[in-house]
N, C-alpha and C. Protein backbone atom coordinates (compact mmCIF):
# COMPACT_ATOMS: atom_id res chain seq x y z
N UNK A 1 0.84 -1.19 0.00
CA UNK A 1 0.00 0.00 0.00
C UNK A 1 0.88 1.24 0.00
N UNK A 2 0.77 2.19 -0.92
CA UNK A 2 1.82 3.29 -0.74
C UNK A 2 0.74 4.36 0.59
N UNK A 3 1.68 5.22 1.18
CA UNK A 3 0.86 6.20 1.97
C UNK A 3 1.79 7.46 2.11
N UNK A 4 1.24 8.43 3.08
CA UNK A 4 2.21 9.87 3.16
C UNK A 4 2.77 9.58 4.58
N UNK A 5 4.36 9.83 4.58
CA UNK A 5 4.72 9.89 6.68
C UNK A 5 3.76 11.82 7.20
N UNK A 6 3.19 10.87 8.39
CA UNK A 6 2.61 12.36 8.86
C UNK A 6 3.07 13.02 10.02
N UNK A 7 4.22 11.80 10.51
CA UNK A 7 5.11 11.99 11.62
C UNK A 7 5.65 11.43 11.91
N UNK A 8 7.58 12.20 12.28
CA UNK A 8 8.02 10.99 12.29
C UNK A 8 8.22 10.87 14.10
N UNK A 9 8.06 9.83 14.38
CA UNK A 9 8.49 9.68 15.70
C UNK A 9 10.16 8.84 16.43
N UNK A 10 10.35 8.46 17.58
CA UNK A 10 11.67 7.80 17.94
C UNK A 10 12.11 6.67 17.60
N UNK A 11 13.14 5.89 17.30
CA UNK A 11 13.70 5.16 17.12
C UNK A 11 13.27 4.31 15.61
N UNK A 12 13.16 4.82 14.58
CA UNK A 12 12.57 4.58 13.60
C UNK A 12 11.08 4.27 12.95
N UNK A 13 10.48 4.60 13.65
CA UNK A 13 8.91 4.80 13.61
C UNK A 13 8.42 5.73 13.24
N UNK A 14 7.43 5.69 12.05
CA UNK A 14 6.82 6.41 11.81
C UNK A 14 4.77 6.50 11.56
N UNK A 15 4.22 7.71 11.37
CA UNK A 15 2.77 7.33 11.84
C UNK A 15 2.60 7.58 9.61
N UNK A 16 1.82 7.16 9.76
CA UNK A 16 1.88 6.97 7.71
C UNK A 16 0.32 7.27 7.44
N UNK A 17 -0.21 7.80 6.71
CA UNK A 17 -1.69 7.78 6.25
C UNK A 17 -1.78 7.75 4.61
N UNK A 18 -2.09 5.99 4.82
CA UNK A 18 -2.79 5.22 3.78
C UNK A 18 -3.31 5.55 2.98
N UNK A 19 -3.22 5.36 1.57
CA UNK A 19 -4.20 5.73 0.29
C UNK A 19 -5.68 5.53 0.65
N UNK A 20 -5.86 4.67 1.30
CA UNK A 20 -7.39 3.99 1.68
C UNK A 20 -7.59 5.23 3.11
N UNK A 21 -7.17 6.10 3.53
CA UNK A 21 -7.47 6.97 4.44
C UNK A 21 -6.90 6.68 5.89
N UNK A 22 -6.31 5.35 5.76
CA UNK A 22 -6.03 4.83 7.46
C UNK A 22 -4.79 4.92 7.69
N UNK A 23 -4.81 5.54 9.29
CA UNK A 23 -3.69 5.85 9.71
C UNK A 23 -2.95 4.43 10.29
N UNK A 24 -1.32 3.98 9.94
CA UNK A 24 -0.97 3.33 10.77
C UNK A 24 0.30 3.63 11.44
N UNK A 25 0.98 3.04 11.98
CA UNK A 25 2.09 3.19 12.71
C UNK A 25 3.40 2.19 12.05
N UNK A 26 4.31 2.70 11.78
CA UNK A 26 5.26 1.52 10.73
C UNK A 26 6.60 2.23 10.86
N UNK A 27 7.23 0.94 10.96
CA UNK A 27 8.75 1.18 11.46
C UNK A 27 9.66 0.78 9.73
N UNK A 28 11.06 1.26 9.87
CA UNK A 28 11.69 0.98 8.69
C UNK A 28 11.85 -0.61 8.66
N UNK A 29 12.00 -0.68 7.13
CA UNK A 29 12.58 -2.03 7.38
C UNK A 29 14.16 -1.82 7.33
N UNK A 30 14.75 -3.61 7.58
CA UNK A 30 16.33 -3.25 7.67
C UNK A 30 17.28 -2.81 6.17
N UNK A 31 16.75 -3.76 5.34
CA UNK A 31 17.34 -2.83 3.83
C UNK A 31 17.40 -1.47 3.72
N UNK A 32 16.45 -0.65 4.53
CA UNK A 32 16.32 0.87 4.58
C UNK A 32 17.51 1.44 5.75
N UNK A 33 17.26 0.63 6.48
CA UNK A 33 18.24 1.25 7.42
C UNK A 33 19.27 0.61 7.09
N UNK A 34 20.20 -0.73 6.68
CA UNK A 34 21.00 -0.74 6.17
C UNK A 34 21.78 0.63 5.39
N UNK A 35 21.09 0.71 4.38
CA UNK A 35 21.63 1.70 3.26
C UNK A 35 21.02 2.63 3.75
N UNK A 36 21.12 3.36 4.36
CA UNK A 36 21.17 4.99 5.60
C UNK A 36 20.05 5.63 4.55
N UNK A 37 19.50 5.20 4.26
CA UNK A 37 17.83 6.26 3.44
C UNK A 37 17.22 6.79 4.27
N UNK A 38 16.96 8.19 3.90
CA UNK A 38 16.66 9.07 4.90
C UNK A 38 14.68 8.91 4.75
N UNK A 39 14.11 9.25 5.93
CA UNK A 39 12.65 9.28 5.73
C UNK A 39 11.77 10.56 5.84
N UNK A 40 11.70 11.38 5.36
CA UNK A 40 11.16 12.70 5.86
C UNK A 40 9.89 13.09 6.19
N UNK A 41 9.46 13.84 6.49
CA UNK A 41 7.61 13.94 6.75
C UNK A 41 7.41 14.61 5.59
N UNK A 42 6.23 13.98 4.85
CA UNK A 42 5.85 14.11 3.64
C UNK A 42 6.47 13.17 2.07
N UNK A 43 7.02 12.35 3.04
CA UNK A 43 8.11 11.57 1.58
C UNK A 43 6.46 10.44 1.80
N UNK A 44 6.39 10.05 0.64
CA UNK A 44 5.42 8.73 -0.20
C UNK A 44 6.36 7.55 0.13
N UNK A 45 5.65 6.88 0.47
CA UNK A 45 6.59 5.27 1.00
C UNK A 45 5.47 4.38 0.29
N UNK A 46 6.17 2.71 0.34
CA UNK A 46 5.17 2.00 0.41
C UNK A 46 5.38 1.07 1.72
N UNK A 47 4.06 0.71 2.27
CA UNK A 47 4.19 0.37 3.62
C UNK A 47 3.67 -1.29 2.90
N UNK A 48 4.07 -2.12 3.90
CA UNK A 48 3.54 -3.82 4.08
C UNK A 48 2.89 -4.01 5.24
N UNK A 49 1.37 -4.27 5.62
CA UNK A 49 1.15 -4.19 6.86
C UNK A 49 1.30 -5.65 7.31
N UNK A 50 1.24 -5.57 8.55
CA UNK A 50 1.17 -6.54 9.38
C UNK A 50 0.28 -7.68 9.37
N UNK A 51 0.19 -9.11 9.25
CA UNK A 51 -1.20 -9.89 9.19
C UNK A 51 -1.96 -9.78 10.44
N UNK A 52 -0.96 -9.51 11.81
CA UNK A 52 -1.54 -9.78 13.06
C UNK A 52 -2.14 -8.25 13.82
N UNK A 53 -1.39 -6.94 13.11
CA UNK A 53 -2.41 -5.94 13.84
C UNK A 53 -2.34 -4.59 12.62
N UNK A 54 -3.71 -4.86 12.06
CA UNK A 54 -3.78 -3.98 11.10
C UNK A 54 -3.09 -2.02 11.21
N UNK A 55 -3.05 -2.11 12.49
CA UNK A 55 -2.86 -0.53 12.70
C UNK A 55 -0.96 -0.35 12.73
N UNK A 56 -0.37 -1.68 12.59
CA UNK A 56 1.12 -1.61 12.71
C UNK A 56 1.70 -2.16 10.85
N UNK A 57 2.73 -1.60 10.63
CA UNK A 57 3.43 -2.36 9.15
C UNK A 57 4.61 -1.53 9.32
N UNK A 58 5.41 -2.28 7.74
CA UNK A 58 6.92 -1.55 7.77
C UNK A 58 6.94 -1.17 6.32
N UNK A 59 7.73 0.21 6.49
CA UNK A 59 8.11 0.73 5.50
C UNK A 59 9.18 0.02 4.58
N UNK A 60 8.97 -0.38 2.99
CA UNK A 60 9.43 -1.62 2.47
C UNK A 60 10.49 -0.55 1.22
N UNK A 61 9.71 0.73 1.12
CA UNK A 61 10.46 1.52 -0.23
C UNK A 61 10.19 3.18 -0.24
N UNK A 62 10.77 3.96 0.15
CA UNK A 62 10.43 5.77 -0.20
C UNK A 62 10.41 5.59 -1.72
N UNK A 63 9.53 6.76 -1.82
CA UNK A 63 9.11 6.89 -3.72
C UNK A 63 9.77 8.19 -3.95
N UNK A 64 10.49 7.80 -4.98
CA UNK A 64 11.50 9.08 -5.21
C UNK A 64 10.24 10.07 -6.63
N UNK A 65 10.21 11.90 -6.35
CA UNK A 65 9.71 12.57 -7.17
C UNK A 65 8.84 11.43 -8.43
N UNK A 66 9.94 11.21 -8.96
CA UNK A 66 9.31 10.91 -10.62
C UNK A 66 8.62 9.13 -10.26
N UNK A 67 8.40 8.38 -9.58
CA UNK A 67 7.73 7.47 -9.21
C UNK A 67 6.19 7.79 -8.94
N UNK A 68 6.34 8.84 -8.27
CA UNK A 68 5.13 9.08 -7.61
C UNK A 68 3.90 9.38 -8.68
């Protein structure tokens, strides 16, 4: 699901709001933090949610300008 970061919060967490309107809560994944990619408020991500709690997922890819 791609969404917008609407905040970022501590230790790699961020709060994301969903194309479908829903807010969730989603941390980086490690390929992201591996390779030091920065996350900003307002960058387009695509998030993977969680099977076990819909309101949690991880950020899998930032969408660079011309993607979007």
């Amino acid at each position: 699901l791609q969404g917008v970061v609407r905040q970022c919060l501590s230790n790699g967490m961020f709060r994301i709001k969903l194309e479908n309107g829903f807010h969730v809560l989603a941390h980086i994944s490690g390929k992201i933090r591996r390779k030091s990619i920065r996350i900003l408020l307002g960058d387009q991500v695509i998030v993977e949610m969680s099977p076990y709690d819909l309101s949690r997922g991880r950020i899998l890819q930032r969408l660079s300008p011309k993607n979007k």
